[in-house]
C-alpha atoms as a PDB file:
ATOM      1  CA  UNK A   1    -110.591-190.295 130.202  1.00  0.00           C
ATOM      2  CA  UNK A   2    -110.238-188.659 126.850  1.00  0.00           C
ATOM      3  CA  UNK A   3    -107.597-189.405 124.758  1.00  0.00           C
ATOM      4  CA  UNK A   4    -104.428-187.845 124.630  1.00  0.00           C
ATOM      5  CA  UNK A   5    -104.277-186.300 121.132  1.00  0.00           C
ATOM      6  CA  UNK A   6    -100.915-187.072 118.993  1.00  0.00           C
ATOM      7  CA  UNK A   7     -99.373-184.896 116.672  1.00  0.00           C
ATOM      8  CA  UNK A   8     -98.875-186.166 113.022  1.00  0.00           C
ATOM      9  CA  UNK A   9     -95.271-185.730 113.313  1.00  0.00           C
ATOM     10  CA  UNK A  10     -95.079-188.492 116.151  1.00  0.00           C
ATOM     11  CA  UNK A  11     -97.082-190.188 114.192  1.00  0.00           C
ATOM     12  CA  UNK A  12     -94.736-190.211 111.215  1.00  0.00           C
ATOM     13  CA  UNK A  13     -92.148-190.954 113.338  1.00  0.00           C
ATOM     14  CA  UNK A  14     -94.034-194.236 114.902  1.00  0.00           C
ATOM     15  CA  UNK A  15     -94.564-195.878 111.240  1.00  0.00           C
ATOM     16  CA  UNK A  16     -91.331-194.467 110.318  1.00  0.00           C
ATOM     17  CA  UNK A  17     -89.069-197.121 112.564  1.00  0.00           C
ATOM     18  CA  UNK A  18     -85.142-197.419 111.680  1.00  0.00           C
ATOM     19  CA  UNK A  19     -84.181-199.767 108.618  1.00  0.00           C
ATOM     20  CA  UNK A  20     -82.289-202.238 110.615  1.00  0.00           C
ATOM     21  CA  UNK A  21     -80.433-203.473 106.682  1.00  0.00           C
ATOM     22  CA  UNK A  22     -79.478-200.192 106.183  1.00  0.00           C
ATOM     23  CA  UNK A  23     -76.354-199.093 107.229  1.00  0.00           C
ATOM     24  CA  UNK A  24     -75.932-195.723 109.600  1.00  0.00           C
ATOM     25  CA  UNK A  25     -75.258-193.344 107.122  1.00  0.00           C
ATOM     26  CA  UNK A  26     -77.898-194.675 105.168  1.00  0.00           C
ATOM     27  CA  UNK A  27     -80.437-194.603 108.088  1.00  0.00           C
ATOM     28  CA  UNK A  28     -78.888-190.903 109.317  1.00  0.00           C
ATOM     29  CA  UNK A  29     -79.911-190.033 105.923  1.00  0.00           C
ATOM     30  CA  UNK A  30     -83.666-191.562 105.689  1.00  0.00           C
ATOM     31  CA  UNK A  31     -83.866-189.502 108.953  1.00  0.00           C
ATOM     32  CA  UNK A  32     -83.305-186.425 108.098  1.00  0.00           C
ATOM     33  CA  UNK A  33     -85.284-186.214 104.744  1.00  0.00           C
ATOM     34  CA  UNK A  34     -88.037-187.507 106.630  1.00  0.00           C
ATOM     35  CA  UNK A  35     -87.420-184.837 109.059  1.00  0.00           C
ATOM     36  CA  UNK A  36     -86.633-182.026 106.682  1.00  0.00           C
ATOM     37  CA  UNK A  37     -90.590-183.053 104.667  1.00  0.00           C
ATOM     38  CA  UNK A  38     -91.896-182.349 108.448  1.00  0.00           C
ATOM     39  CA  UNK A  39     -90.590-179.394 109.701  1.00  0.00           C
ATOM     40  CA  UNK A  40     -87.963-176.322 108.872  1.00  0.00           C
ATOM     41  CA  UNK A  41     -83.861-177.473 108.110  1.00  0.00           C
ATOM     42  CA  UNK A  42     -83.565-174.709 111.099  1.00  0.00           C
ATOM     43  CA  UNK A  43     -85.625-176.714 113.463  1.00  0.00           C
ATOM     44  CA  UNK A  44     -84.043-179.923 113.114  1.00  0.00           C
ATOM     45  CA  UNK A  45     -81.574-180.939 115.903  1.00  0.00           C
ATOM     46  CA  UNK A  46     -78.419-183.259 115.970  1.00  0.00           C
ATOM     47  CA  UNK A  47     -79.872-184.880 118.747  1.00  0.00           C
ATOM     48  CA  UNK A  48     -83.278-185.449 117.168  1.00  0.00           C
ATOM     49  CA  UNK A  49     -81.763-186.523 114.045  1.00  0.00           C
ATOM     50  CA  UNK A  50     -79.691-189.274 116.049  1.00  0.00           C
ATOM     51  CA  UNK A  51     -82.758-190.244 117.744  1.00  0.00           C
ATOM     52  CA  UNK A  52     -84.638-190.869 114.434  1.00  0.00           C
ATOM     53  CA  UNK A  53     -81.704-192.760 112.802  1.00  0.00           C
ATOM     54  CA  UNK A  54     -81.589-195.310 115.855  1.00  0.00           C
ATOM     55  CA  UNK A  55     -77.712-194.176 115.675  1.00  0.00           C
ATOM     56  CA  UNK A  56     -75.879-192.923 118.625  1.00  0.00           C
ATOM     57  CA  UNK A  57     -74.449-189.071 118.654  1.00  0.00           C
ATOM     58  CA  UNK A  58     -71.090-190.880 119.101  1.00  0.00           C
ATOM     59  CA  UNK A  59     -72.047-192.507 115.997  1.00  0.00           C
ATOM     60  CA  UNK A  60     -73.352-189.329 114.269  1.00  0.00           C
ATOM     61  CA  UNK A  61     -70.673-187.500 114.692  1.00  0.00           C
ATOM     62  CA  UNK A  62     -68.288-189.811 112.981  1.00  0.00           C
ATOM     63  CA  UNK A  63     -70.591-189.925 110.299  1.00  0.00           C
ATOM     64  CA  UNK A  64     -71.929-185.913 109.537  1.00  0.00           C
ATOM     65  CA  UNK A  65     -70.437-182.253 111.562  1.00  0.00           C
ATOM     66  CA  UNK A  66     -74.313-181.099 110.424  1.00  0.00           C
ATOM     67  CA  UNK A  67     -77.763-180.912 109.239  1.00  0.00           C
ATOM     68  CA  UNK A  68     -76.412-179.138 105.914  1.00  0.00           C
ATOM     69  CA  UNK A  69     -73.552-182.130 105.296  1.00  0.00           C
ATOM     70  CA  UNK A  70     -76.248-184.420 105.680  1.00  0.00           C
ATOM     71  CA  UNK A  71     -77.895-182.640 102.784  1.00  0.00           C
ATOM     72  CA  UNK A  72     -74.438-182.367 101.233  1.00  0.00           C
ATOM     73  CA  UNK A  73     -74.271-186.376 101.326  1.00  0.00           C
ATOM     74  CA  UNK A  74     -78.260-187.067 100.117  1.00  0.00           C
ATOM     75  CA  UNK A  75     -77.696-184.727  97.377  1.00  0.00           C
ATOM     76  CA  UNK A  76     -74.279-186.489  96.091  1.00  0.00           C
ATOM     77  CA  UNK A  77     -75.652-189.653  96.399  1.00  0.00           C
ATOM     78  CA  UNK A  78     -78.910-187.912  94.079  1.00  0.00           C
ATOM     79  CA  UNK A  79     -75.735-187.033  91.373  1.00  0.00           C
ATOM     80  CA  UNK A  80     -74.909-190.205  91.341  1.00  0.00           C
ATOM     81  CA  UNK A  81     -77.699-191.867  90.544  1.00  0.00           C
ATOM     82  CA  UNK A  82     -78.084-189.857  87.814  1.00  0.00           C
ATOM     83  CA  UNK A  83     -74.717-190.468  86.610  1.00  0.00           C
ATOM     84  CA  UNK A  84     -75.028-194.306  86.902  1.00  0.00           C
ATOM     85  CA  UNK A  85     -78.470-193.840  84.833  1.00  0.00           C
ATOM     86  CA  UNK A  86     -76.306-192.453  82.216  1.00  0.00           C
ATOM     87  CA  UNK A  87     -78.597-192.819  78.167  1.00  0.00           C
ATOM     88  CA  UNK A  88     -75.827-193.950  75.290  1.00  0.00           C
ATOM     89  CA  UNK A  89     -79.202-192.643  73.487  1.00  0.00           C
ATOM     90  CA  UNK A  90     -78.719-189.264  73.682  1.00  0.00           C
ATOM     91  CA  UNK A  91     -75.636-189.080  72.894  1.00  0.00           C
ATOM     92  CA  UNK A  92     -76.312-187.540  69.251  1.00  0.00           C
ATOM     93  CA  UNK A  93     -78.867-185.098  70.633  1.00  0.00           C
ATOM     94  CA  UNK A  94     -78.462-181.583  70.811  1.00  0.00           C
ATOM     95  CA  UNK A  95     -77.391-179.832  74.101  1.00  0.00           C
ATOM     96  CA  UNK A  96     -80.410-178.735  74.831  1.00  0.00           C
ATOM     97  CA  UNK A  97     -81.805-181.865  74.719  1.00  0.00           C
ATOM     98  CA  UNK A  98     -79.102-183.938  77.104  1.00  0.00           C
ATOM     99  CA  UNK A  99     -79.283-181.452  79.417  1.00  0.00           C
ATOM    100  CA  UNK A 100     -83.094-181.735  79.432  1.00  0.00           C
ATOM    101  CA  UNK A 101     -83.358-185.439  79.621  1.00  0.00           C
ATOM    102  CA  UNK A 102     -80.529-185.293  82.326  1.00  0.00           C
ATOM    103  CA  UNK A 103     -82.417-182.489  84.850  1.00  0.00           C
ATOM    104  CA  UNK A 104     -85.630-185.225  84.226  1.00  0.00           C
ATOM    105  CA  UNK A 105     -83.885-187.507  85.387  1.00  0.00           C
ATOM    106  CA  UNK A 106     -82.966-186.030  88.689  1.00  0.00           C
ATOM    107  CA  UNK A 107     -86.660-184.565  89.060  1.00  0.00           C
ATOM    108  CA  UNK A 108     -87.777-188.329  89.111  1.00  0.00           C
ATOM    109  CA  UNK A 109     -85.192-189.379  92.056  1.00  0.00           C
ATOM    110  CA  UNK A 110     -86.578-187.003  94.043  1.00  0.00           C
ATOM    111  CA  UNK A 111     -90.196-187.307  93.720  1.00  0.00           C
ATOM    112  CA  UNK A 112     -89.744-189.631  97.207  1.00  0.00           C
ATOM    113  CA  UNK A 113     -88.550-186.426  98.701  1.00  0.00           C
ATOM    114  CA  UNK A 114     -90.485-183.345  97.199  1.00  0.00           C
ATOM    115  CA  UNK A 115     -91.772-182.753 100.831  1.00  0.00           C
ATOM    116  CA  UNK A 116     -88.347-182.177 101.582  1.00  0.00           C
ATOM    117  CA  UNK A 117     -87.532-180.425  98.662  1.00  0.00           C
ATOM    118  CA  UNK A 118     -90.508-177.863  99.587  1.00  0.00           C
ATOM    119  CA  UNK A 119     -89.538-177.392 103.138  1.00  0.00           C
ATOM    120  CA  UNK A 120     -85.765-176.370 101.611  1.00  0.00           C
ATOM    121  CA  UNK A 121     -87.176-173.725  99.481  1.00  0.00           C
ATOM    122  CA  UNK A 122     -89.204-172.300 101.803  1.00  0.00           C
ATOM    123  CA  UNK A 123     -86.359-172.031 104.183  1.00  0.00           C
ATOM    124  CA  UNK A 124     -84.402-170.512 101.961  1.00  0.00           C
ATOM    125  CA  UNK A 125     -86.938-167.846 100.477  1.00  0.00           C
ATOM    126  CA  UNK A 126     -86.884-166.482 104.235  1.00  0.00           C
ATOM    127  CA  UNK A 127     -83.030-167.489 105.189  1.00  0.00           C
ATOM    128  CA  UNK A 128     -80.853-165.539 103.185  1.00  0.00           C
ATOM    129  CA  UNK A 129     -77.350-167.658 104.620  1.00  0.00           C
ATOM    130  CA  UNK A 130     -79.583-170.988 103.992  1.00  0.00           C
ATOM    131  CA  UNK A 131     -80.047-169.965 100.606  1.00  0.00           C
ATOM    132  CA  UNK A 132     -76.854-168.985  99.932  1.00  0.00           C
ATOM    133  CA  UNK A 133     -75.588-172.714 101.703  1.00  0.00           C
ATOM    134  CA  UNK A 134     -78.137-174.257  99.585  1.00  0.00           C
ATOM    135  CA  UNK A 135     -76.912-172.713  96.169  1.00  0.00           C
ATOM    136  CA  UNK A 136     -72.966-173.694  97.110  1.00  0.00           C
ATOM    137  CA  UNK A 137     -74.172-177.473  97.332  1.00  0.00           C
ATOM    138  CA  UNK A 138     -76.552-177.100  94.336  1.00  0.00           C
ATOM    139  CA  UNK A 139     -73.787-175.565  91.841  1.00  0.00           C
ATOM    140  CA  UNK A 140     -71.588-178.675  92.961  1.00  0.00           C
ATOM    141  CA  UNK A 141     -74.112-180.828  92.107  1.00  0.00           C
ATOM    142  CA  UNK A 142     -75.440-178.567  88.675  1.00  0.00           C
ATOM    143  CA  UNK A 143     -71.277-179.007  87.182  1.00  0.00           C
ATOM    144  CA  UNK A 144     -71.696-183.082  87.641  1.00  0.00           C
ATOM    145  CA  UNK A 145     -74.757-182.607  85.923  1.00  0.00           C
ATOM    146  CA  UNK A 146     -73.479-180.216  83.126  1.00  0.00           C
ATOM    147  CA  UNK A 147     -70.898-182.962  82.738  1.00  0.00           C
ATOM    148  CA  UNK A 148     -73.827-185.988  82.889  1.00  0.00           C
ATOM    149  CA  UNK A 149     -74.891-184.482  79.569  1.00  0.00           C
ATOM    150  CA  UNK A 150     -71.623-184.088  78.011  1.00  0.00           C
ATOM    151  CA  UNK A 151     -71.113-180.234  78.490  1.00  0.00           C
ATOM    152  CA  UNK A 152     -68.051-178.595  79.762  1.00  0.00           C
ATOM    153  CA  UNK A 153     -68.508-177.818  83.092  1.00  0.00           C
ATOM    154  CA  UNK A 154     -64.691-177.149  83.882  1.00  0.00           C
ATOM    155  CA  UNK A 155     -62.486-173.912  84.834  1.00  0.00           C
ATOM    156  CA  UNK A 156     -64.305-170.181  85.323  1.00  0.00           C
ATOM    157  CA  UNK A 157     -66.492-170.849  82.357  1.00  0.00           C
ATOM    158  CA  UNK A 158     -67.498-173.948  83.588  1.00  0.00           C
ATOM    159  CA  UNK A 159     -68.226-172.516  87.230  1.00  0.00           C
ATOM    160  CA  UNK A 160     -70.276-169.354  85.386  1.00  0.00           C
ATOM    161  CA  UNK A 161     -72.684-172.418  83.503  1.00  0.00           C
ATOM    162  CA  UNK A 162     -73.040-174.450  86.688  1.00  0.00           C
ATOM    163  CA  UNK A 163     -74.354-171.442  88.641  1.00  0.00           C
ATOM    164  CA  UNK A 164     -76.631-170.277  86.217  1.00  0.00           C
ATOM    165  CA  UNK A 165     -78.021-173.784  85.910  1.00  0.00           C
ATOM    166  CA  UNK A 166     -78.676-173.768  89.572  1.00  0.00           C
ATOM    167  CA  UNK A 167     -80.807-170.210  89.347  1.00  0.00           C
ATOM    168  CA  UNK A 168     -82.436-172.020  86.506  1.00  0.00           C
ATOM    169  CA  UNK A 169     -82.948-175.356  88.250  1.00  0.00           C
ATOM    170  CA  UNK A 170     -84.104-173.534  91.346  1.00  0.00           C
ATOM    171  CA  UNK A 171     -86.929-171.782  89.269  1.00  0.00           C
ATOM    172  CA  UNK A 172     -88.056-175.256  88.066  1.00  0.00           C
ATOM    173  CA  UNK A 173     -88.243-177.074  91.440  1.00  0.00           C
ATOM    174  CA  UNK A 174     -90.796-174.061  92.748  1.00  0.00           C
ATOM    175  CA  UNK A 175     -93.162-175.641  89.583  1.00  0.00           C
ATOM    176  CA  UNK A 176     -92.482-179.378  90.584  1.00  0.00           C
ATOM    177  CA  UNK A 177     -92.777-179.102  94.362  1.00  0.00           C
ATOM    178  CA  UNK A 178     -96.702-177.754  92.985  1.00  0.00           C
ATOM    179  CA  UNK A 179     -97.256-180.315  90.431  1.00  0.00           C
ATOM    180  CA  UNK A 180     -98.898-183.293  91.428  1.00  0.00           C
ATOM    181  CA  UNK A 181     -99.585-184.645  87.859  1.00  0.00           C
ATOM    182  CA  UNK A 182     -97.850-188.271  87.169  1.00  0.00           C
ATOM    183  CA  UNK A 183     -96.727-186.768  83.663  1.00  0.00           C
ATOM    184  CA  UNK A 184     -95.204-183.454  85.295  1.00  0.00           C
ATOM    185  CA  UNK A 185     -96.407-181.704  82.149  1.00  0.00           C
ATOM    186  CA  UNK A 186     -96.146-178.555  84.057  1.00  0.00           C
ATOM    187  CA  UNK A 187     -92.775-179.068  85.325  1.00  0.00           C
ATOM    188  CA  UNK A 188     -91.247-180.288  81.627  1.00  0.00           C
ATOM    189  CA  UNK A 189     -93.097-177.156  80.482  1.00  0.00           C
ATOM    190  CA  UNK A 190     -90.984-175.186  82.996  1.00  0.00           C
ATOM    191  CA  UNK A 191     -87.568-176.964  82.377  1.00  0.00           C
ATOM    192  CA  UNK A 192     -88.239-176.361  78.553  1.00  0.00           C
ATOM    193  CA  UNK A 193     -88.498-172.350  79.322  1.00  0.00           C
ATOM    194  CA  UNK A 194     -85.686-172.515  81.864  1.00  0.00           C
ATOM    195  CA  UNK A 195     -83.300-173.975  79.131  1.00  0.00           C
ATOM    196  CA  UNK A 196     -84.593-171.288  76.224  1.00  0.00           C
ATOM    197  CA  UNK A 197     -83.336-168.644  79.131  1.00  0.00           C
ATOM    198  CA  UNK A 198     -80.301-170.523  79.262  1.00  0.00           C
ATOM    199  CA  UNK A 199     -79.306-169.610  75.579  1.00  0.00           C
ATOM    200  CA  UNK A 200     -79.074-166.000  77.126  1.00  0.00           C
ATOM    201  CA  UNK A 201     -76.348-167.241  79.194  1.00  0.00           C
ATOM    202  CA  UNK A 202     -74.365-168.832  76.229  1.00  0.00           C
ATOM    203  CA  UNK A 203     -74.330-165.586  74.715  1.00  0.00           C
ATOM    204  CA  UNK A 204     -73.269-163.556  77.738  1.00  0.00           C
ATOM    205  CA  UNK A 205     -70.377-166.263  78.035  1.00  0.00           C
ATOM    206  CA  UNK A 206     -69.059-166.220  74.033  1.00  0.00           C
ATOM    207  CA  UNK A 207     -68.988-162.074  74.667  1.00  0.00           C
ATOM    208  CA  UNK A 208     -67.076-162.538  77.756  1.00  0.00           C
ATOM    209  CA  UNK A 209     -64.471-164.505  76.011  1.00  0.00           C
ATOM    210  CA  UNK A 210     -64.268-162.398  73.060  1.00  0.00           C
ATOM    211  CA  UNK A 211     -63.618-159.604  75.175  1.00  0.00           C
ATOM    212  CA  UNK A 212     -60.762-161.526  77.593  1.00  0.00           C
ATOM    213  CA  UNK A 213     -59.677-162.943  74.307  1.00  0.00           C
ATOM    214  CA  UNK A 214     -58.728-159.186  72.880  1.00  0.00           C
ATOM    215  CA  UNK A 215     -57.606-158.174  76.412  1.00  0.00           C
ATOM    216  CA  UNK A 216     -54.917-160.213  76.130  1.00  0.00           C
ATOM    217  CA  UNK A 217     -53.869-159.646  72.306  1.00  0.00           C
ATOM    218  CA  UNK A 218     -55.317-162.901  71.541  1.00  0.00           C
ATOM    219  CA  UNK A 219     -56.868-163.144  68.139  1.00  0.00           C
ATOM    220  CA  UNK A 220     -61.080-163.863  69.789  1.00  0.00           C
ATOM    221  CA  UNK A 221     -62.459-167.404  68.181  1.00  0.00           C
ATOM    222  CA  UNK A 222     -65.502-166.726  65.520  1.00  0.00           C
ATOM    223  CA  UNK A 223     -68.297-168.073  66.253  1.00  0.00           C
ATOM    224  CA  UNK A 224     -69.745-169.843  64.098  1.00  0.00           C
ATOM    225  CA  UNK A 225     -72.970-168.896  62.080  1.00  0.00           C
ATOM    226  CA  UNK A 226     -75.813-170.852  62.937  1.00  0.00           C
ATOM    227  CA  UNK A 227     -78.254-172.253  60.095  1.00  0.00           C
ATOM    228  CA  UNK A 228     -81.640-172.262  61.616  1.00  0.00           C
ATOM    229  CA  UNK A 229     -82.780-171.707  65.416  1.00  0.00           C
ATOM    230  CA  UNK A 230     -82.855-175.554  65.989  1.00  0.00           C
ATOM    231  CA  UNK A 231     -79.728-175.526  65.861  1.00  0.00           C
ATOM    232  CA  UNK A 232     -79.045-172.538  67.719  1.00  0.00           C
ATOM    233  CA  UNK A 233     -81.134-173.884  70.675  1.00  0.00           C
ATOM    234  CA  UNK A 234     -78.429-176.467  70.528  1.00  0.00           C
ATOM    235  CA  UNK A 235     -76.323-174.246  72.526  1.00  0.00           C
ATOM    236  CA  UNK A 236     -78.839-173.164  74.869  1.00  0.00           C
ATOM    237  CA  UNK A 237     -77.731-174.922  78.339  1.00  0.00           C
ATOM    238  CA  UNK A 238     -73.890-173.541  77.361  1.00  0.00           C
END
């Protein structure tokens, strides 16, 4: 009789068993990256997800309401491992430069789930309300990361930054998801040109206040003269 043929997805799932030392949330988690690298967000089920983690659905839903807070809790738990890698280094660098060394930083914790990562930005390239899900978590994520490398990331101003970080960050994971070398030359290549772009934004901001500054008969702040364009590149991730 001839053999039953076995998709690779089951047999992910086979060599994929349930951590029994993790804890549920942990092992809801593992789950669902693993299922996200395997298939669309869109196709993955509560049920399946339940089934995966070796938790119960009683147990699931005390844990996550959905496939996106799932992603909501992997991705916080990605801030803060950046946050608790924190470099006293860098703390004399230039903006630019934190900022750099910080987005780096995040690239490398995810390398386990670039898979993942690629499935997400397909979804969302053909999933306008995923896409706009995706960018609410990834703004949340882009102000503790603003803040990681010592940049105001508070109030309207702060909100403006962390969104345009994410468009910038978003144009940088469709180069890393593609780059398979162990030095990600191409992808620092890409972050480097994301963060020039990003001096665009600081100017856009410093008019904005000017203007809102004479709105309200408020005397605008000068800005102060820059020496050389190293130094102006210091502002570029404002």
């Amino acid at each position: 009789m001839a053999r039953k043929p076995t998709s690779k997805s089951a047999d992910k799932k086979a060599a994929r068993p349930p951590d029994p030392d993790k804890s549920p949330r942990e092992r809801v988690i593992a789950a669902f990256m693993g299922l996200l690298a395997e298939k669309p967000i869109e196709e993955i089920g509560l049920a399946e997800i339940a089934r995966t983690a070796g938790v119960s659905l009683s147990e699931l839903r005390g844990l996550f309401n959905s496939p996106l807070a799932i992603l909501a809790a992997q991705m916080k738990e990605t801030d803060r491992a950046v946050l608790a890698a924190e470099d006293a280094d860098l703390a004399d660098e230039p903006e630019r430069e934190r900022l750099f060394d910080v987005l780096m930083r995040r690239l490398e914790l995810l390398e386990p789930h670039k898979d993942a990562v690629r499935s997400l930005t397909r979804s969302a390239t053909r999933n306008p309300a995923i896409a706009l899900a995706l960018n609410s978590l990834a703004v949340r994520s882009q102000q503790w990361m603003l803040t990681a490398a010592d940049i105001d990331a508070a109030g309207p101003r702060g909100m403006v930054r962390a969104q345009g970080l994410a468009f910038l960050f978003a144009s940088v994971l469709r180069t890393w998801v593609h780059d398979d070398d162990p030095g990600h030359a191409r992808t620092m290549a890409a972050l480097d040109r994301a963060l020039a772009r990003g001096q665009r934004w600081a100017g856009l901001l410093d008019g904005l206040s000017r203007l809102s500054g004479l709105a309200t008969g408020m005397r605008p702040r000068r800005r102060r003269r820059h020496r050389d364009d190293d130094e102006d590149e210091e502002t570029a991730a404002a």
